[in-house]
N, C-alpha and C. Protein backbone atom coordinates (compact mmCIF):
# COMPACT_ATOMS: atom_id res chain seq x y z
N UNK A 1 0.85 -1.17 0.00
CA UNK A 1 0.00 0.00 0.00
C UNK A 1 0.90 1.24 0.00
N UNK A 2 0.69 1.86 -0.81
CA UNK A 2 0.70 3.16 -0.78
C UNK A 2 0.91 4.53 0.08
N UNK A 3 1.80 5.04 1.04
CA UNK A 3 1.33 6.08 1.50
C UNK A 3 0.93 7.53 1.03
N UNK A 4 -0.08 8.11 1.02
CA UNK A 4 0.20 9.36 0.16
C UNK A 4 0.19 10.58 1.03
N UNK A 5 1.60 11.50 0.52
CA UNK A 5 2.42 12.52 1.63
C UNK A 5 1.37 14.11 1.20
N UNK A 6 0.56 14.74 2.05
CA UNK A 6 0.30 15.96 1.55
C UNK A 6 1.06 16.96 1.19
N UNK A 7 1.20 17.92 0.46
CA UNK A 7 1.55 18.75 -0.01
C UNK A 7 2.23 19.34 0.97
N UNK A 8 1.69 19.95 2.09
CA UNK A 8 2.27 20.45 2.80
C UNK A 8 3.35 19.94 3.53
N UNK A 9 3.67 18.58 4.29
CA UNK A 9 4.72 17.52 4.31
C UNK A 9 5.82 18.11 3.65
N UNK A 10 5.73 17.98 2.18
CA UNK A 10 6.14 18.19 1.62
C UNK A 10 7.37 19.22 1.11
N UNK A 11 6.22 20.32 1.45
CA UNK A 11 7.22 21.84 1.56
C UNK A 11 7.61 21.72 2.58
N UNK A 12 7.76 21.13 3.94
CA UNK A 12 8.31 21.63 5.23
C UNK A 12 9.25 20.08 4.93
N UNK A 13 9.30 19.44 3.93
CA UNK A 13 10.75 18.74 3.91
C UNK A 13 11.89 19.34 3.26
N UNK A 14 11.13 19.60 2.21
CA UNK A 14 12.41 20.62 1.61
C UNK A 14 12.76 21.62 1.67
N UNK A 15 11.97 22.53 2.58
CA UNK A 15 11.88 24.04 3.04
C UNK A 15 13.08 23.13 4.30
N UNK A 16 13.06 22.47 5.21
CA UNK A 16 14.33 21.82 6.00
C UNK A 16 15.70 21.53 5.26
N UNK A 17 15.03 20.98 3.97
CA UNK A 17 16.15 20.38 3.21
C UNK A 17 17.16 21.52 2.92
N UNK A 18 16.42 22.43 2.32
CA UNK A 18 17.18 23.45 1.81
C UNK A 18 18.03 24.52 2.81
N UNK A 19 17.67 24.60 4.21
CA UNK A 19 18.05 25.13 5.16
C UNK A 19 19.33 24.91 5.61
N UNK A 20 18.96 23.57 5.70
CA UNK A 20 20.30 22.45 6.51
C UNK A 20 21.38 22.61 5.38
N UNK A 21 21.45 22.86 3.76
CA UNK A 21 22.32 22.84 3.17
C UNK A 21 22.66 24.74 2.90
N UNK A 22 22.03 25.31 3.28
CA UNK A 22 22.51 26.61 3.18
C UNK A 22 22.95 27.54 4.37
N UNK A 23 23.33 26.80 5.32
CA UNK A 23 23.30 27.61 6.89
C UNK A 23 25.04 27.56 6.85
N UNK A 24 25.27 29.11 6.64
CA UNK A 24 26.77 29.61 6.64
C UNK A 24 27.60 28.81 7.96
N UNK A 25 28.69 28.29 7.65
CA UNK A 25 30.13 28.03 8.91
C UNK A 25 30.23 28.89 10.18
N UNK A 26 30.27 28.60 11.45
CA UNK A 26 30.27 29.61 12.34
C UNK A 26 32.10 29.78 12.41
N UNK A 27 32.48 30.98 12.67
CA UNK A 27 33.67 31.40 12.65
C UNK A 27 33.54 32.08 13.90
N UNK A 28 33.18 30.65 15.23
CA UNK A 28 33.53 30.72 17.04
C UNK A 28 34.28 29.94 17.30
N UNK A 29 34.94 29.91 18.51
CA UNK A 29 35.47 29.27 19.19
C UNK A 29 35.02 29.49 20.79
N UNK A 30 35.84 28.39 21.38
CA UNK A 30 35.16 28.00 23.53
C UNK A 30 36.04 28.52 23.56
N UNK A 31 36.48 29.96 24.22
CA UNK A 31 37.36 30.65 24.87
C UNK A 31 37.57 30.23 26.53
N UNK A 32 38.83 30.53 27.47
CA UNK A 32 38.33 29.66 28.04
C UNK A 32 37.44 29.99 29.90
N UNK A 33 36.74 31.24 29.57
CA UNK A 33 35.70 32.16 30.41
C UNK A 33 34.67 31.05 29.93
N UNK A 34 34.41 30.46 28.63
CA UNK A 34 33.38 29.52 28.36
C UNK A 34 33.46 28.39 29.57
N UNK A 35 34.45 27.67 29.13
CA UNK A 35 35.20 26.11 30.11
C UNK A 35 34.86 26.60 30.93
N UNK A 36 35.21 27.51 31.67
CA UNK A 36 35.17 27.78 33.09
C UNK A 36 33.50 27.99 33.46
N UNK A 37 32.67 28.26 32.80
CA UNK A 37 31.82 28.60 33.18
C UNK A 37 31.11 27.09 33.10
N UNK A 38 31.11 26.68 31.88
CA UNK A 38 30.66 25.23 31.84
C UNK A 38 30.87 24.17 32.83
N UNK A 39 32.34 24.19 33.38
CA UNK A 39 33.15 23.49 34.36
C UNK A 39 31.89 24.07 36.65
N UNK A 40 31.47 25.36 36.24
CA UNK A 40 31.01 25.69 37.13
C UNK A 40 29.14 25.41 37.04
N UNK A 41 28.64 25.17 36.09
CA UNK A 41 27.53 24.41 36.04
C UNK A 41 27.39 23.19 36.48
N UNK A 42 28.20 22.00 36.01
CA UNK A 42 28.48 20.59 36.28
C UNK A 42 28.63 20.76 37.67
N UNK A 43 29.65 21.58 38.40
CA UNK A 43 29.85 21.36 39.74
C UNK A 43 28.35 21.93 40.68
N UNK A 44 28.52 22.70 40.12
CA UNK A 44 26.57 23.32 41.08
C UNK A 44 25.70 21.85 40.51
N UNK A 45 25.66 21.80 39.51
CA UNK A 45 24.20 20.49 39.04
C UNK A 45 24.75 19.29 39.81
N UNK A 46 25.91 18.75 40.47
CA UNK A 46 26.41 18.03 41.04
C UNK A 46 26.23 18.70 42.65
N UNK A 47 26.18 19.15 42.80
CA UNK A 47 26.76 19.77 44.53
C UNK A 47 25.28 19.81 45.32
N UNK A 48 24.17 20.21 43.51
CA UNK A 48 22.36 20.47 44.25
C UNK A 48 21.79 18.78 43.77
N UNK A 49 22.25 18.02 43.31
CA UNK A 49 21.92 16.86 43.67
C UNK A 49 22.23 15.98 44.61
N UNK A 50 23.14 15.85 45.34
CA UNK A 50 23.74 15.84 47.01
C UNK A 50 23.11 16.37 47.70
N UNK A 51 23.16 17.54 47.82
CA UNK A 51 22.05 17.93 48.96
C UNK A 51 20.72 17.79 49.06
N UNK A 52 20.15 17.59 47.31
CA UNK A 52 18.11 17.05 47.71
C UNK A 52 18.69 15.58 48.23
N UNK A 53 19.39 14.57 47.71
CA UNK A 53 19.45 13.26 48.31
C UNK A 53 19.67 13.66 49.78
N UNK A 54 20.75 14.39 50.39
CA UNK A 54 20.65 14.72 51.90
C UNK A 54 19.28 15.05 52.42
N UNK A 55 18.51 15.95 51.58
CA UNK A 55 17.69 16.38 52.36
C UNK A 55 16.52 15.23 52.47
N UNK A 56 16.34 14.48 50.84
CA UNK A 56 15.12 13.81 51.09
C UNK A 56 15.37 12.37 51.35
N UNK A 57 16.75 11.77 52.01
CA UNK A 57 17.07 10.53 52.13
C UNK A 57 15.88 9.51 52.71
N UNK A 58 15.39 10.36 54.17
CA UNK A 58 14.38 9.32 54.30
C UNK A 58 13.12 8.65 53.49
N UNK A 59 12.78 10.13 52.85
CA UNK A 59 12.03 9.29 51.72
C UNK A 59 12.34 8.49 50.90
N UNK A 60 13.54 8.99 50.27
CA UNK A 60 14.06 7.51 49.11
C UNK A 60 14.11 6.73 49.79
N UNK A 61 14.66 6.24 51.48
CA UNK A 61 14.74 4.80 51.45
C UNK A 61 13.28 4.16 51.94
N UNK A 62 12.61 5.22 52.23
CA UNK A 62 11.35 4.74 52.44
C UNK A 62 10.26 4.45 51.42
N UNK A 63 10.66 4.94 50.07
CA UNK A 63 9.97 4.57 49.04
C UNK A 63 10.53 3.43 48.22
N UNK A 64 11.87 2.49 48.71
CA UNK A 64 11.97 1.20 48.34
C UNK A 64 12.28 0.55 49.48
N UNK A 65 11.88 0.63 50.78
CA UNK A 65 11.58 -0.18 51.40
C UNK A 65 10.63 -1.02 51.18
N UNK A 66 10.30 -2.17 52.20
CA UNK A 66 9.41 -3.32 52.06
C UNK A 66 8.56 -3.21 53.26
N UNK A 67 8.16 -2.40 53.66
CA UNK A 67 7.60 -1.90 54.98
C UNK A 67 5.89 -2.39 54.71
N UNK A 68 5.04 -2.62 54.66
CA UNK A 68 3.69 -2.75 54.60
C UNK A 68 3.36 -1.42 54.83
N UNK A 69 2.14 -0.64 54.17
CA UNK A 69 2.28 0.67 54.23
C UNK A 69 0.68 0.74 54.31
């Protein structure tokens, strides 16, 4: 069988198509105020997941405990 693609499909494939082959080279670079800043995200997104486990420990172990509830 057959699928048949509407028109519109259509233009928003090649209206993509044509995008993805015409989008100019970026002429950036990660300086390294970037790294550093990136390097200081990871450590906070690391440092605030430690402390909700500190804070909400009893619940996690109480939500795989085997306790009858």
């Amino acid at each position: 069988m057959r699928r048949v693609v509407s028109s519109a499909a259509w233009v928003a494939y090649l209206t993509l198509g044509f995008m993805t082959l015409t989008i100019a080279p970026a002429a950036a670079y990660i300086d390294p105020g970037s790294g550093s800043l990136i390097f200081q995200v990871v450590v906070g997104a690391a440092m605030a997941v430690s402390l909700a486990v500190k804070v909400f420990w009893r619940r996690i172990t109480g939500f795989f405990s085997r306790r009858n509830r």
